[in-house]
Each structure stands twice: as C-alpha cells, then as structure tokens.
C-alpha atoms as a PDB file:
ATOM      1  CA  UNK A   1       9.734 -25.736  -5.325  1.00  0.00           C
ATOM      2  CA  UNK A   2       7.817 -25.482  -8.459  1.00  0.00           C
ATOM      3  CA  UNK A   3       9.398 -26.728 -11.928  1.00  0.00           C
ATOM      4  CA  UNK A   4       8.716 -25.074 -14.659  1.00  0.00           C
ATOM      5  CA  UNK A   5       6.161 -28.168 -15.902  1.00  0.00           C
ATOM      6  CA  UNK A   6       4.529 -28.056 -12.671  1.00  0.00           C
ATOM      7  CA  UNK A   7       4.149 -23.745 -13.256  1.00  0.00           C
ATOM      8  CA  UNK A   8       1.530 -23.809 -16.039  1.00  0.00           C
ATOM      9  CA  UNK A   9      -0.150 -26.052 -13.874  1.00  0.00           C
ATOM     10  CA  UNK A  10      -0.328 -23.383 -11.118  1.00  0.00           C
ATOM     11  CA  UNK A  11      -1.016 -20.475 -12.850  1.00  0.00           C
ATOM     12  CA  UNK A  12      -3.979 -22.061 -14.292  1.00  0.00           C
ATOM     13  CA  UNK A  13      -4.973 -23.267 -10.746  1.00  0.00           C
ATOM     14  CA  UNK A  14      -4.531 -19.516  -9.386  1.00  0.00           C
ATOM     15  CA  UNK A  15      -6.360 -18.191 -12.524  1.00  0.00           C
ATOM     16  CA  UNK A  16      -9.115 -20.632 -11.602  1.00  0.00           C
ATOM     17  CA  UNK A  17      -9.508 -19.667  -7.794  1.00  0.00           C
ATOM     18  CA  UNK A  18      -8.827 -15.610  -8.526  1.00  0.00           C
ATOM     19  CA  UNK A  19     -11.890 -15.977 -10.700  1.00  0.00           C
ATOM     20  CA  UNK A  20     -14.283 -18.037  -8.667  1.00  0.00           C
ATOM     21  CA  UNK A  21     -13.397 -15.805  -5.508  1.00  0.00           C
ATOM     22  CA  UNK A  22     -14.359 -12.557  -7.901  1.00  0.00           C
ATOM     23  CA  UNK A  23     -17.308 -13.711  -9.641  1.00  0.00           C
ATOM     24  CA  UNK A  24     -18.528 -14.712  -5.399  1.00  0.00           C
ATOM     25  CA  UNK A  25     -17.496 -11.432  -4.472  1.00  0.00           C
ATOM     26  CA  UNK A  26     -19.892  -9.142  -7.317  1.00  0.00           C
ATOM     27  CA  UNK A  27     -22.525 -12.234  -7.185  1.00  0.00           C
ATOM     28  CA  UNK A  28     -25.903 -10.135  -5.864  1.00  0.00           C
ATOM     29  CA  UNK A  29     -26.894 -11.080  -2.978  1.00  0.00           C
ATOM     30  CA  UNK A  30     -30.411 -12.547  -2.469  1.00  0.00           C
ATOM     31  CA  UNK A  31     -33.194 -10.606  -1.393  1.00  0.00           C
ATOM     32  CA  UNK A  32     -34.233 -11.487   2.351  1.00  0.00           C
ATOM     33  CA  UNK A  33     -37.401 -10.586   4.340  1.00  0.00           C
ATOM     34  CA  UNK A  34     -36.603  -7.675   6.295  1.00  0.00           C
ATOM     35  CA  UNK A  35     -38.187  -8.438   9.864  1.00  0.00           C
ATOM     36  CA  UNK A  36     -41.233  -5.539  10.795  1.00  0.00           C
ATOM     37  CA  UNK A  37     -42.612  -5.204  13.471  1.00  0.00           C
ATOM     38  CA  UNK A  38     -45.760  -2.747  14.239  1.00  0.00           C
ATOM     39  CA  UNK A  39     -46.894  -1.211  17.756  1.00  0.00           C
ATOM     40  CA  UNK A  40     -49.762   0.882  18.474  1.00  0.00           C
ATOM     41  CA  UNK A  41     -49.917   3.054  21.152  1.00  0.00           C
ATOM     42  CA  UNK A  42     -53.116   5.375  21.953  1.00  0.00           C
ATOM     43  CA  UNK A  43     -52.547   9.014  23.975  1.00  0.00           C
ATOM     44  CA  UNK A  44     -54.096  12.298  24.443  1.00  0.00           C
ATOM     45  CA  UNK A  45     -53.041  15.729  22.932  1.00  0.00           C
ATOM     46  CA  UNK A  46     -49.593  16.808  25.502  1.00  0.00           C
ATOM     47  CA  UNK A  47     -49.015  12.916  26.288  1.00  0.00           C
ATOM     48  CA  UNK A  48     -45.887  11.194  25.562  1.00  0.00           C
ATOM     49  CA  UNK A  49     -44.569   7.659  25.530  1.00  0.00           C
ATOM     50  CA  UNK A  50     -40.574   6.048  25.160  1.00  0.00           C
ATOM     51  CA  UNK A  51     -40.112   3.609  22.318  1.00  0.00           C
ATOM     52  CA  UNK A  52     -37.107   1.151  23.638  1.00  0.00           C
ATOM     53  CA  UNK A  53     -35.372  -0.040  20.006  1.00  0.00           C
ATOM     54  CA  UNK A  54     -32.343  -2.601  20.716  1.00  0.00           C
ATOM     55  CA  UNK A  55     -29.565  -1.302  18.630  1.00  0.00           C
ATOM     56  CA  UNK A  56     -26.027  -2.365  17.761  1.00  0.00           C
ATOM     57  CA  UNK A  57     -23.970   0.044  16.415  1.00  0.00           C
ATOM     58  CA  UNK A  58     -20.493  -1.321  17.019  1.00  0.00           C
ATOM     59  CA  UNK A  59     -21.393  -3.131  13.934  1.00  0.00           C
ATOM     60  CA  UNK A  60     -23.015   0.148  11.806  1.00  0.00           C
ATOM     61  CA  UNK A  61     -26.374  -0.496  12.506  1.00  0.00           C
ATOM     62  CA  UNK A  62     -28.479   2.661  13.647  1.00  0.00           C
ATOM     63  CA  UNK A  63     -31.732   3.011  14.038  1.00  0.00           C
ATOM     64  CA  UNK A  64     -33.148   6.192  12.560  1.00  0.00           C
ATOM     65  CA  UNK A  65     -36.709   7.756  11.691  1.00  0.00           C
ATOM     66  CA  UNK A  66     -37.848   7.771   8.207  1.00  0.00           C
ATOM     67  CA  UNK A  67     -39.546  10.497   7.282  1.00  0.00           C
ATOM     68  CA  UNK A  68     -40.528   9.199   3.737  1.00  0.00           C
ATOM     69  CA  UNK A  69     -42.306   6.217   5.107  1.00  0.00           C
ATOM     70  CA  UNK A  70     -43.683   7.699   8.515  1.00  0.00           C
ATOM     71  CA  UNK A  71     -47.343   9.446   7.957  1.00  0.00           C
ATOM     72  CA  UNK A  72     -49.214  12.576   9.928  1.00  0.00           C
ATOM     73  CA  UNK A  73     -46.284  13.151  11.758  1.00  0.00           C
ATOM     74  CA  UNK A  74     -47.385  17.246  12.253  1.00  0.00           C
ATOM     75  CA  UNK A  75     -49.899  15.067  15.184  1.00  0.00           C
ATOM     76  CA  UNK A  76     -46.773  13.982  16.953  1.00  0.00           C
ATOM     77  CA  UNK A  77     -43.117  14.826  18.063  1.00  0.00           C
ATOM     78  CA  UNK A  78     -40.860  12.018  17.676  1.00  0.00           C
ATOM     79  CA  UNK A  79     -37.667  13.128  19.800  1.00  0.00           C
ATOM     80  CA  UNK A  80     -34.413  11.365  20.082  1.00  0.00           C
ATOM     81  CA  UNK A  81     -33.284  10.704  23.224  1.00  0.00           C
ATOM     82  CA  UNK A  82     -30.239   8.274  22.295  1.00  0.00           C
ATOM     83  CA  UNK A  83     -28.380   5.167  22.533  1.00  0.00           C
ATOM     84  CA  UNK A  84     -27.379   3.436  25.979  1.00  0.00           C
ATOM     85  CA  UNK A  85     -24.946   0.835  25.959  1.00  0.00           C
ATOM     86  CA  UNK A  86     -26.048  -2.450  27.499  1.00  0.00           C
ATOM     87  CA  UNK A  87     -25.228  -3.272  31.179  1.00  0.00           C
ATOM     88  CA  UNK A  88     -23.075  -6.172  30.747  1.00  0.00           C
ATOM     89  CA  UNK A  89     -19.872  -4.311  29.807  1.00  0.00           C
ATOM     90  CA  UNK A  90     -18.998  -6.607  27.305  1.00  0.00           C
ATOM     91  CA  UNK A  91     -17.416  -4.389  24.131  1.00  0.00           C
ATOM     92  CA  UNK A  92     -19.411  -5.019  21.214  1.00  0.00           C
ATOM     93  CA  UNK A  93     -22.801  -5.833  22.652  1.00  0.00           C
ATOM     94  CA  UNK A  94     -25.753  -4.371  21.597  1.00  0.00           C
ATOM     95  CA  UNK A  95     -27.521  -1.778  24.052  1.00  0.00           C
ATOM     96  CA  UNK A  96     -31.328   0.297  23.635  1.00  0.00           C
ATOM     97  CA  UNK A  97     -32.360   3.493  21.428  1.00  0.00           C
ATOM     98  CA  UNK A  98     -35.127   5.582  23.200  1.00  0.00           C
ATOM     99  CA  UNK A  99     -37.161   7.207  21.335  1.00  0.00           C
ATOM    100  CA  UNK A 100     -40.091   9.524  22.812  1.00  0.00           C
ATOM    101  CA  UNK A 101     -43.393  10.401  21.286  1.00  0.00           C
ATOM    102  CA  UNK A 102     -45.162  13.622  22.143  1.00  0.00           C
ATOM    103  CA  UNK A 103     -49.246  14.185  20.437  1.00  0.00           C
ATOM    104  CA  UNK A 104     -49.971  16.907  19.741  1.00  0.00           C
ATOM    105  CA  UNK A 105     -53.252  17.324  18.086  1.00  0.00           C
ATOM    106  CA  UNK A 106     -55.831  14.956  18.028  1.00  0.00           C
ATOM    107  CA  UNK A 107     -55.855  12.466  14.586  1.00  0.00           C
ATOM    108  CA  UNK A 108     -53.868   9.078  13.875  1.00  0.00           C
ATOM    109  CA  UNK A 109     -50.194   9.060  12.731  1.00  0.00           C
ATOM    110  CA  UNK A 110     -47.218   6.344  12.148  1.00  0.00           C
ATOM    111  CA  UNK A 111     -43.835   6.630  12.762  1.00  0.00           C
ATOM    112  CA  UNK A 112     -41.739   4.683  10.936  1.00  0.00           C
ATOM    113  CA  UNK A 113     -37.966   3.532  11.892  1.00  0.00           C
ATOM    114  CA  UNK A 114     -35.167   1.835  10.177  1.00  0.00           C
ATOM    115  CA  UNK A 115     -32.425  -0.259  10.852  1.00  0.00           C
ATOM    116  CA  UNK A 116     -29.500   0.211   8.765  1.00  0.00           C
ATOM    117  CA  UNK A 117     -26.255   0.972   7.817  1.00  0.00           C
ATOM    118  CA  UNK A 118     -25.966   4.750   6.717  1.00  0.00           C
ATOM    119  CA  UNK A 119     -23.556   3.828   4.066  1.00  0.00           C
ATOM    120  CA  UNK A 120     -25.137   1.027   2.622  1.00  0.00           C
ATOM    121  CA  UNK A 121     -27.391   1.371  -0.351  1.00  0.00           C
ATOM    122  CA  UNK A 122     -29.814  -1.182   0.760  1.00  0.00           C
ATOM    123  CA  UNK A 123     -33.350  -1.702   2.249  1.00  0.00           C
ATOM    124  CA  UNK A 124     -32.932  -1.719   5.808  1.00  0.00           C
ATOM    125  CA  UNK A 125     -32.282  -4.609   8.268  1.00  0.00           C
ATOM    126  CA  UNK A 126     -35.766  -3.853  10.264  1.00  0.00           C
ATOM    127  CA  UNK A 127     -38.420  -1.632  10.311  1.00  0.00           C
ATOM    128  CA  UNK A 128     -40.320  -0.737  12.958  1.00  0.00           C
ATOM    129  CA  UNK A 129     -43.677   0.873  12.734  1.00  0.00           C
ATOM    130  CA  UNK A 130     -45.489   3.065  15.253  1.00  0.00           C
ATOM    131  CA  UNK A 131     -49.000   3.378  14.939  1.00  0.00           C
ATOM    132  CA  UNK A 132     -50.248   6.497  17.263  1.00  0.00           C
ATOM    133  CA  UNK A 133     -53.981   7.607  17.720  1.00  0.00           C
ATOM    134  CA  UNK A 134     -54.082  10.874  19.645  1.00  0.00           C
ATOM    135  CA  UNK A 135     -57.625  11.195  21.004  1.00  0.00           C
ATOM    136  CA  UNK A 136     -59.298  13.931  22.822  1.00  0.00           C
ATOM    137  CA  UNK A 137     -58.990  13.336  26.753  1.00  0.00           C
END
C-alpha cells in the first residue's frame, strides 16, 4: 500500500519512466548498411534464367522489383514466378522467391530488387542487383 508521502514519490518515479520509455520510442533509429549483393548473368536474345531470392514474409518482408533503380529493362522480361515456403515445415521460416529473366534484344540491363516491408517508409533491408548482358548467339 502506498501512503500518501510515499505517492509523490511514485508519481514522480512513473513520470520519470513514462518519459524515458517515450523519448526511446520517437528516438530515430540509426542508419545501417543495407547488405547488396550483385550477380551477373550473360544470355542470348529468347534465353531465360531463375533468380532464387530467400524471403521471409511471415515477418513483412517481400522481395519486389524496383523499377526506379533497375536500368534497360525493355532488353529483358523479369517475370514473377512466386514464393515457396521452405521444406522444413516449421511455421515462420523463411522459404525462396523465383524470379525468371527472359532477353530479349541484344544490349546490357540491371534488374534491381528490394527487400522490404511495403508499409514501411524506409530504405530497404537488401538489395539485390542483376546485371544481364544479352549478346547475339
């Protein structure tokens, strides 16, 4: 039981901890190196090849193609083919995003794909870049 001396003595203690726990809470959060990776692949105008992304998205994360950051992509058809689930079972644990690439025309071209949460206002968690030279067969 709290007496009344002891109650100033609380409040202030509660003021004390509902303020440290907000001022954590807005804090901004420090600016980390996203990880990026780059692969190149080289194919021929009507060749294709899979793109195997490990993916989470029991916990948001997606990965998606970014058309702002991806270059030449009239050369190529990037093409969705979606997410498996892993074959553990387990609930929760991460599984693979394909993604295929078609050429089409000869020239070089980079897809590029993010990592993130769709809601988040953020840079993404990883990028991955595809670098793709079409050549003539």
């Amino acid at each position: 039981m709290v007496t009344k001396r002891e109650f100033p003595r609380a409040k202030l203690a509660a003021s004390i901890l509902c303020a440290f726990l907000a001022a954590v809470a807005i804090a901004p959060t420090r600016a980390k190196a996203q990880p990026q990776t780059t692969q190149a692949v080289s194919l021929w105008p009507g060749a294709s090849t899979t793109i195997v992304l490990r993916e989470n998205p029991s916990t948001g994360f997606r990965w998606r193609l970014d058309m702002t950051r991806s270059t030449n992509l009239s050369i190529i058809r990037v093409i969705d083919r979606g997410y498996r689930a892993g074959q553990n079972g387990l609930i929760g644990a991460p599984g693979l995003h394909r993604w295929e690439i078609k050429a089409r025309a000869p020239g070089a071209a980079s897809a590029a794909f993010i990592y993130a949460r769709s809601w988040e206002q953020r840079p993404p968690a990883e990028t991955h870049f595809v670098q793709v030279n079409v050549s003539r067969r």
